[in-house]
C-alpha atoms as a PDB file:
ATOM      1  CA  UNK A   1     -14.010   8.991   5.812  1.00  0.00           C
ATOM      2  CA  UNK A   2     -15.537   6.227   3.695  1.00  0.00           C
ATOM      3  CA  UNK A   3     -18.803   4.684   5.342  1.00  0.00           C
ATOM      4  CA  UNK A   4     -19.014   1.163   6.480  1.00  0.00           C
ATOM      5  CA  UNK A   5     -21.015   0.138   2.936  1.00  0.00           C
ATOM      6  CA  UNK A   6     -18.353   1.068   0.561  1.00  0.00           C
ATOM      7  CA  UNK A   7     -15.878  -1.644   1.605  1.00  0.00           C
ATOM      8  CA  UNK A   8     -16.192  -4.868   0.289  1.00  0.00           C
ATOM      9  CA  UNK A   9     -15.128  -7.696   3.079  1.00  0.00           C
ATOM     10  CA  UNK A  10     -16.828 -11.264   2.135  1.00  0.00           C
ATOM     11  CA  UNK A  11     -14.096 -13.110   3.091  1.00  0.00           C
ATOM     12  CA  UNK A  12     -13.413 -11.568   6.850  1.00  0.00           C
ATOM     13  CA  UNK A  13     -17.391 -10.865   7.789  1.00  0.00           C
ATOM     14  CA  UNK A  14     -16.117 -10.588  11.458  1.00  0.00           C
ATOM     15  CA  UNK A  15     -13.564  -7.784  10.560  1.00  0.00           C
ATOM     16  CA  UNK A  16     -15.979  -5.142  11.661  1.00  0.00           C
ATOM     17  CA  UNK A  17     -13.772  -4.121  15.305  1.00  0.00           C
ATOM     18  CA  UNK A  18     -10.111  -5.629  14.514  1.00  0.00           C
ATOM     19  CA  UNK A  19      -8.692  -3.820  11.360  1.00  0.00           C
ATOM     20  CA  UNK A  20      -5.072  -5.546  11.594  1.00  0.00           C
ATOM     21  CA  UNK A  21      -2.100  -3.697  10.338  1.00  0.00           C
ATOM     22  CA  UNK A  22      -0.220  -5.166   7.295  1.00  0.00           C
ATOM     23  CA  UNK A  23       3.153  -4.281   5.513  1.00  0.00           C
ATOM     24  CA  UNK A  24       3.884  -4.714   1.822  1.00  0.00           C
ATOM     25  CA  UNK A  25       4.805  -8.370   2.935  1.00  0.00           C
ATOM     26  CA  UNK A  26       1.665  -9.925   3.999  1.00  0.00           C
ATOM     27  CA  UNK A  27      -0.368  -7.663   2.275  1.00  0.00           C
ATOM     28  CA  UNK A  28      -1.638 -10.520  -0.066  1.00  0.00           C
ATOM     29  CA  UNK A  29      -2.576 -12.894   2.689  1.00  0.00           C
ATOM     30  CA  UNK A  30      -5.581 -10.694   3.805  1.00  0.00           C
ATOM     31  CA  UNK A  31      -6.464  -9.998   0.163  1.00  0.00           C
ATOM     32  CA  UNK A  32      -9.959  -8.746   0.472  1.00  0.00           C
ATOM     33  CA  UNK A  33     -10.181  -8.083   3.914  1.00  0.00           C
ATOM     34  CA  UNK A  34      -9.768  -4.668   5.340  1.00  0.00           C
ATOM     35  CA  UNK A  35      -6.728  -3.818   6.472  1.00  0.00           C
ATOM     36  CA  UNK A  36      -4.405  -0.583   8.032  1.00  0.00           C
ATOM     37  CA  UNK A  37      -0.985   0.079   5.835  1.00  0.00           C
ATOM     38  CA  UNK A  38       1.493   1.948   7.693  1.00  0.00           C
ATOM     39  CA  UNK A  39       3.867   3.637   5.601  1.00  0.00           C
ATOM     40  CA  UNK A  40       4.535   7.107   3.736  1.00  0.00           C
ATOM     41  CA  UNK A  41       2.908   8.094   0.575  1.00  0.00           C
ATOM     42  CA  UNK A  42       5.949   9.023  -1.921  1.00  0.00           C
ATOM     43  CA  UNK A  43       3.625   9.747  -5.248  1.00  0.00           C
ATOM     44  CA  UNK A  44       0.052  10.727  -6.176  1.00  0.00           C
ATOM     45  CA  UNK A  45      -1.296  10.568  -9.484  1.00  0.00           C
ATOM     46  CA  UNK A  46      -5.149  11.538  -9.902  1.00  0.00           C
ATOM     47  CA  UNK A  47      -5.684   8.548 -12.545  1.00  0.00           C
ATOM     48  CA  UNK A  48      -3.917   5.990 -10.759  1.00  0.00           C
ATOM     49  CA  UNK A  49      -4.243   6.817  -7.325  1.00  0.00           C
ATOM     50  CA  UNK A  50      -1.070   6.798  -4.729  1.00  0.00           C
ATOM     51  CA  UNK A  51       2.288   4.932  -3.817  1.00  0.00           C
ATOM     52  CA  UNK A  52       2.637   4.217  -0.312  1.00  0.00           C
ATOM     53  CA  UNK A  53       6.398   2.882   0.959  1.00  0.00           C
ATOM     54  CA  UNK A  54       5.786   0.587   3.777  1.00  0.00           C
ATOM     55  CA  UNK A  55       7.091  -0.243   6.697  1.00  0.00           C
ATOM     56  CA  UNK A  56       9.364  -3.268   5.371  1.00  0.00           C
ATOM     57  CA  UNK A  57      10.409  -0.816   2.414  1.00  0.00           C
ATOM     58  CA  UNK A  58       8.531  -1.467  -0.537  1.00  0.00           C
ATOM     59  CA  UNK A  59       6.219   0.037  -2.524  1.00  0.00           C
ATOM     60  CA  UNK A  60       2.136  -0.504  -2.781  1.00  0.00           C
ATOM     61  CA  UNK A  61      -0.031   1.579  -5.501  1.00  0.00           C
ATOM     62  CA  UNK A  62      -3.354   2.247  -3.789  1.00  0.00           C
ATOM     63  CA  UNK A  63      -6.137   2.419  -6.209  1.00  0.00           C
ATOM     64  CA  UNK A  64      -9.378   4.132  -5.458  1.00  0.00           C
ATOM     65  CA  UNK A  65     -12.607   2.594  -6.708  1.00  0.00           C
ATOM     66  CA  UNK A  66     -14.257   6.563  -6.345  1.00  0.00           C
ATOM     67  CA  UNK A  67     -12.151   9.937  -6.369  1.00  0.00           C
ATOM     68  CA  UNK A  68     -11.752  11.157  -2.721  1.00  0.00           C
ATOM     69  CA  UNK A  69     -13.756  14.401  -1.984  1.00  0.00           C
ATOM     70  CA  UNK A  70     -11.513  15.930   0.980  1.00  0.00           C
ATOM     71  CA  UNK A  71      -7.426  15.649   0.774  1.00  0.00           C
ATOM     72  CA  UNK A  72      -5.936  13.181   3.062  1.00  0.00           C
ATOM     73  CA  UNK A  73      -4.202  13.894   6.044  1.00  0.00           C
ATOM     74  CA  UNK A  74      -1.933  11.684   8.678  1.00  0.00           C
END
């Protein structure tokens, strides 16, 4: 798990207890803000990080700004 420090959040400061859940959708909306995408990832590429297929069936590629040191799980 990431700490608290490595996520950027300017524009929701108050985000710190409410992480809302998002879909492909209205993804953009809370652009910068952190957020919880529910979906399944279909591909993982170790240069260009994953492809998660939301909810509302579309795709998001999640980049990571560091490699992850422990495989994901969930």
């Amino acid at each position: 798990m990431a700490d608290h420090d490595d996520f950027e959040d300017n524009q929701y400061p108050d985000n710190d207890e409410f992480v809302p859940y998002v879909t492909a959708g209205n993804l953009q909306q809370r652009s910068g803000a952190k957020v919880c995408l529910w979906g399944k990832v279909t591909k993982v590429s170790a240069s260009e990080g994953f492809l998660v297929k939301t909810v509302d069936d579309q795709e998001v590629q999640v980049k990571l700004r560091k490699p992850l040191s422990e495989a994901l799980e969930g």
